[in-house]
C-alpha atoms as a PDB file:
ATOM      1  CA  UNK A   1     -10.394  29.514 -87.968  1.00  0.00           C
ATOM      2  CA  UNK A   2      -6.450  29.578 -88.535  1.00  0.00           C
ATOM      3  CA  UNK A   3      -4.349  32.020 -87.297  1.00  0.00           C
ATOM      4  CA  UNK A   4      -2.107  33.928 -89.258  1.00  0.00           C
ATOM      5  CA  UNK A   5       1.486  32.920 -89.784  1.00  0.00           C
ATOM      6  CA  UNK A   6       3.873  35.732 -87.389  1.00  0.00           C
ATOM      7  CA  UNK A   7       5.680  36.605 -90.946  1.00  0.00           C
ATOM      8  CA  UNK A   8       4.532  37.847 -94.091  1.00  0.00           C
ATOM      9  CA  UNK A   9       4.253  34.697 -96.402  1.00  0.00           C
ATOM     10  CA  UNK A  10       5.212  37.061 -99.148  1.00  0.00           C
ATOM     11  CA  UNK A  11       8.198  38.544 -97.944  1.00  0.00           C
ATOM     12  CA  UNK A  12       9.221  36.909 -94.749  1.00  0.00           C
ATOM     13  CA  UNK A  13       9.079  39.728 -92.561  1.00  0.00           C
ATOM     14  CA  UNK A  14       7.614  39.895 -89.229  1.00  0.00           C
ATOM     15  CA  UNK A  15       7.172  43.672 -89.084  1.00  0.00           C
ATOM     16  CA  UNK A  16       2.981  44.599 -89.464  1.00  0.00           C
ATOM     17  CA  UNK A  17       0.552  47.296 -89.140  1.00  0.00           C
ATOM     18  CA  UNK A  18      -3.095  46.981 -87.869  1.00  0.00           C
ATOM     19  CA  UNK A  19      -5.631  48.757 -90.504  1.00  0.00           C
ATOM     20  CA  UNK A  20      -8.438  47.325 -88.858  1.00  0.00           C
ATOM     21  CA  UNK A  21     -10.326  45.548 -86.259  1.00  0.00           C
ATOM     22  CA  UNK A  22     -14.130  44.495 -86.322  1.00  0.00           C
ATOM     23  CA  UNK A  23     -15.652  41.988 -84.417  1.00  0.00           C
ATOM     24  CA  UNK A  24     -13.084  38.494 -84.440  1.00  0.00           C
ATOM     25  CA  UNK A  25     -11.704  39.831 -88.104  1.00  0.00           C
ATOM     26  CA  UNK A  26      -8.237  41.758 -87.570  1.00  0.00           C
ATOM     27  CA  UNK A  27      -6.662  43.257 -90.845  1.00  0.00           C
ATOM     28  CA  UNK A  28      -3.077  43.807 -90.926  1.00  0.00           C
ATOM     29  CA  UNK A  29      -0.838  45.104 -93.534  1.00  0.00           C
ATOM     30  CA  UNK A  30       3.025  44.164 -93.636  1.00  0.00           C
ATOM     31  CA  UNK A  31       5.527  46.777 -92.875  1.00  0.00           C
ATOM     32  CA  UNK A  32       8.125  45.614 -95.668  1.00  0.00           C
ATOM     33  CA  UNK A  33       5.810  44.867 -98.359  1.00  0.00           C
ATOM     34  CA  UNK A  34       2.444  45.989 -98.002  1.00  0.00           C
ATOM     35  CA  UNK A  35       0.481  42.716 -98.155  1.00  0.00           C
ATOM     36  CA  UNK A  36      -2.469  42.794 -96.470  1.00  0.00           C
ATOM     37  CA  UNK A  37      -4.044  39.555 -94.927  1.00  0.00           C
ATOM     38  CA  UNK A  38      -6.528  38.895 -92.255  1.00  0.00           C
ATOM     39  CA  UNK A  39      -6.082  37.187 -88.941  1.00  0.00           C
ATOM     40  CA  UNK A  40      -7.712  34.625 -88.115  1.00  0.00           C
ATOM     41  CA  UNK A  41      -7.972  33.508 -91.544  1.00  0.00           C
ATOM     42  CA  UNK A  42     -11.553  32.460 -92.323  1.00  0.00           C
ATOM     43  CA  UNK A  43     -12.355  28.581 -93.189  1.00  0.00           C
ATOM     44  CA  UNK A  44     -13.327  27.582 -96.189  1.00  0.00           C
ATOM     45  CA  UNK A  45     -17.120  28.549 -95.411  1.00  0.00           C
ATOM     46  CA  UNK A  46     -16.513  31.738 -94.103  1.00  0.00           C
ATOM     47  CA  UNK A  47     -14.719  32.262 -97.542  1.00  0.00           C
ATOM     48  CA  UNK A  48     -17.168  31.109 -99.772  1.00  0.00           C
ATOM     49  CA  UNK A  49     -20.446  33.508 -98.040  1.00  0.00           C
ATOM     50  CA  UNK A  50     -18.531  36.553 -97.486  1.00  0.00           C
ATOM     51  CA  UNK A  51     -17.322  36.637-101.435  1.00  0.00           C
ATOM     52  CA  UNK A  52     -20.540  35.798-102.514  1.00  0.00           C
ATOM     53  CA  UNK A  53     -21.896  38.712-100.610  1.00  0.00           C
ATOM     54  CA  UNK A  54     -18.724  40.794-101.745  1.00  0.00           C
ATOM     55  CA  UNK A  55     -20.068  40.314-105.483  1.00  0.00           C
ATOM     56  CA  UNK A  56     -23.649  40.694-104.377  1.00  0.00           C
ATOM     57  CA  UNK A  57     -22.610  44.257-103.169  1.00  0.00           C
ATOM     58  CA  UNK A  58     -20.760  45.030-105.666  1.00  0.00           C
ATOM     59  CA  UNK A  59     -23.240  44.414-108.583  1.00  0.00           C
ATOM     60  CA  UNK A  60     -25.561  46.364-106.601  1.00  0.00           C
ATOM     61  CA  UNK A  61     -23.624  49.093-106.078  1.00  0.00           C
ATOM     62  CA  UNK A  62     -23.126  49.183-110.092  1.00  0.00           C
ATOM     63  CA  UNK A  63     -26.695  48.946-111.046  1.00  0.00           C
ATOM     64  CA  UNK A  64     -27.383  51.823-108.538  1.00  0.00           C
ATOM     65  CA  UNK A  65     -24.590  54.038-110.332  1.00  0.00           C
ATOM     66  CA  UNK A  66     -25.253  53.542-113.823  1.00  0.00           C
ATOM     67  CA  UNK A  67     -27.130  55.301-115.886  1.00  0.00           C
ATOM     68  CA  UNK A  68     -31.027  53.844-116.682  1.00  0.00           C
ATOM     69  CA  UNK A  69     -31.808  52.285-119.398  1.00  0.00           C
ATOM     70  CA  UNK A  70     -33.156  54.301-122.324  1.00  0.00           C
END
């Protein structure tokens, strides 16, 4: 895994806020802009599994709120 760069690749600035920490996954936001980015950044792999279980979530989480079919 890659570390994150020390300033915000948005807006330069090296101010940030932790919002979370879990495990090796750190989320920071950036105290000028807002952008939030995680550090270490995860590889390629990493990537690839967690959004497919991001989307996997999510659909569920829609079917289970909807309304049945009729």
């Amino acid at each position: 895994m890659e570390r994150a760069d020390v300033n915000c690749i948005l807006c330069g600035s090296p101010e940030r806020d932790l919002l979370i920490r879990q495990g090796e996954w750190t989320v920071y936001r950036c105290g000028a802009c807002g952008r939030g980015f995680l550090d270490p950044r995860p590889d390629p792999m990493n990537l690839a599994i967690s959004t497919v279980a991001a989307i996997s979530m999510t659909s569920m989480v829609m079917a289970l709120h909807s309304d049945p079919p009729r």
